[in-house]
Protein backbone atom coordinates (compact mmCIF):
# COMPACT_ATOMS: atom_id res chain seq x y z
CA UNK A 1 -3.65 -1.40 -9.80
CA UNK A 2 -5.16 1.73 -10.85
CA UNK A 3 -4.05 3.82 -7.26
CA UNK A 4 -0.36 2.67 -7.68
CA UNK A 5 -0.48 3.11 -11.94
CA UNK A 6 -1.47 6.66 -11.05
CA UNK A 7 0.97 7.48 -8.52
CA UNK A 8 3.95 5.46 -9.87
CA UNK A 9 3.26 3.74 -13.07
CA UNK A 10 3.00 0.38 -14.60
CA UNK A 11 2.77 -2.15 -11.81
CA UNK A 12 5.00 -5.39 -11.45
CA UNK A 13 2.87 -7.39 -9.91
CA UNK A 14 -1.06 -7.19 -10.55
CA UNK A 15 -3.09 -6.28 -7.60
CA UNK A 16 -4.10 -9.92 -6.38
CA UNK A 17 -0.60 -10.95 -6.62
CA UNK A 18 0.22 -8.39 -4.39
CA UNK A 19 -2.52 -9.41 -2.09
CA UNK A 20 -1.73 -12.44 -1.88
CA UNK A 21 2.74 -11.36 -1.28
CA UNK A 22 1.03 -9.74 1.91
CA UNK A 23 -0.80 -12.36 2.84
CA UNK A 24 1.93 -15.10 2.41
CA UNK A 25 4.05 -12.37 4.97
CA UNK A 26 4.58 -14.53 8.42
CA UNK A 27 4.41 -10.69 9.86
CA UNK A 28 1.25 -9.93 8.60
CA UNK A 29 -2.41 -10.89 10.33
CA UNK A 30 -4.88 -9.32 7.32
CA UNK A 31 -4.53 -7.88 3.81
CA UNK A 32 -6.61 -5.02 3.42
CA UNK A 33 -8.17 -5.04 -0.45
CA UNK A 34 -8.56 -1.78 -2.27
CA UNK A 35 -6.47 0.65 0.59
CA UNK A 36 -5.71 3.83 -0.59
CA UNK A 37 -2.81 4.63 -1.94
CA UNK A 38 -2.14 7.41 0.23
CA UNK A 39 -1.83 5.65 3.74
CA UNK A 40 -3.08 8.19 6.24
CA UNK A 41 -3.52 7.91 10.66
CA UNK A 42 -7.12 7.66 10.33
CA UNK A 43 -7.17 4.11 7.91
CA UNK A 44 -4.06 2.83 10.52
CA UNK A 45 -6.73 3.68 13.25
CA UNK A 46 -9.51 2.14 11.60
CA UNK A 47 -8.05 -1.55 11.21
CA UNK A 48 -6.40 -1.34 13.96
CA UNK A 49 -2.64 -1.17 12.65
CA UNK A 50 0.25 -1.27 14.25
CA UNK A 51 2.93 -0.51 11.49
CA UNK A 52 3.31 0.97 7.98
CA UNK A 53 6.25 0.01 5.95
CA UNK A 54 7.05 0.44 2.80
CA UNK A 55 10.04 -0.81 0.13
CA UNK A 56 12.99 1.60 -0.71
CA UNK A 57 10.87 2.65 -3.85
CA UNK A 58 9.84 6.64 -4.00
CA UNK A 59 7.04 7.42 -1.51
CA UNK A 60 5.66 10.18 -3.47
CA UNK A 61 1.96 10.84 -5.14
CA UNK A 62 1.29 11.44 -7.64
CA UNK A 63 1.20 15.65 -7.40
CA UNK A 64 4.44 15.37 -5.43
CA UNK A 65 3.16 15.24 -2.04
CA UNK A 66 4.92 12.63 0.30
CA UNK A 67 2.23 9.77 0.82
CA UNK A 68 4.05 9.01 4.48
């Protein structure tokens, strides 16, 4: 909650809902608790992670840098 209340302010849904959104997603194998916000090759690489999506929200940190 704190990485996306940073970066894009005052979550929806609380961090375990979220969790467990993902988890309920026939498309996805594992939830991955506290990933960083900022989604880089190297944590894709590390669990082994085929794709990155995200929702038609702003993909932006919070200095302005593009987090994709």
């Amino acid at each position: 909650d704190a990485e996306i209340e940073k970066n894009k302010g005052p979550t929806v849904m609380k961090e375990q809902e979220r969790y467990a959104a993902v988890a309920a997603c026939k498309w996805a194998d594992e939830v991955v608790p506290n990933a960083p916000y900022n989604t880089t090759v190297e944590i894709l690489k590390e669990y082994n992670i085929d794709f990155c999506v995200h929702g038609d929200d702003i993909t932006t940190m919070a200095d302005g840098t593009d987090c994709y």
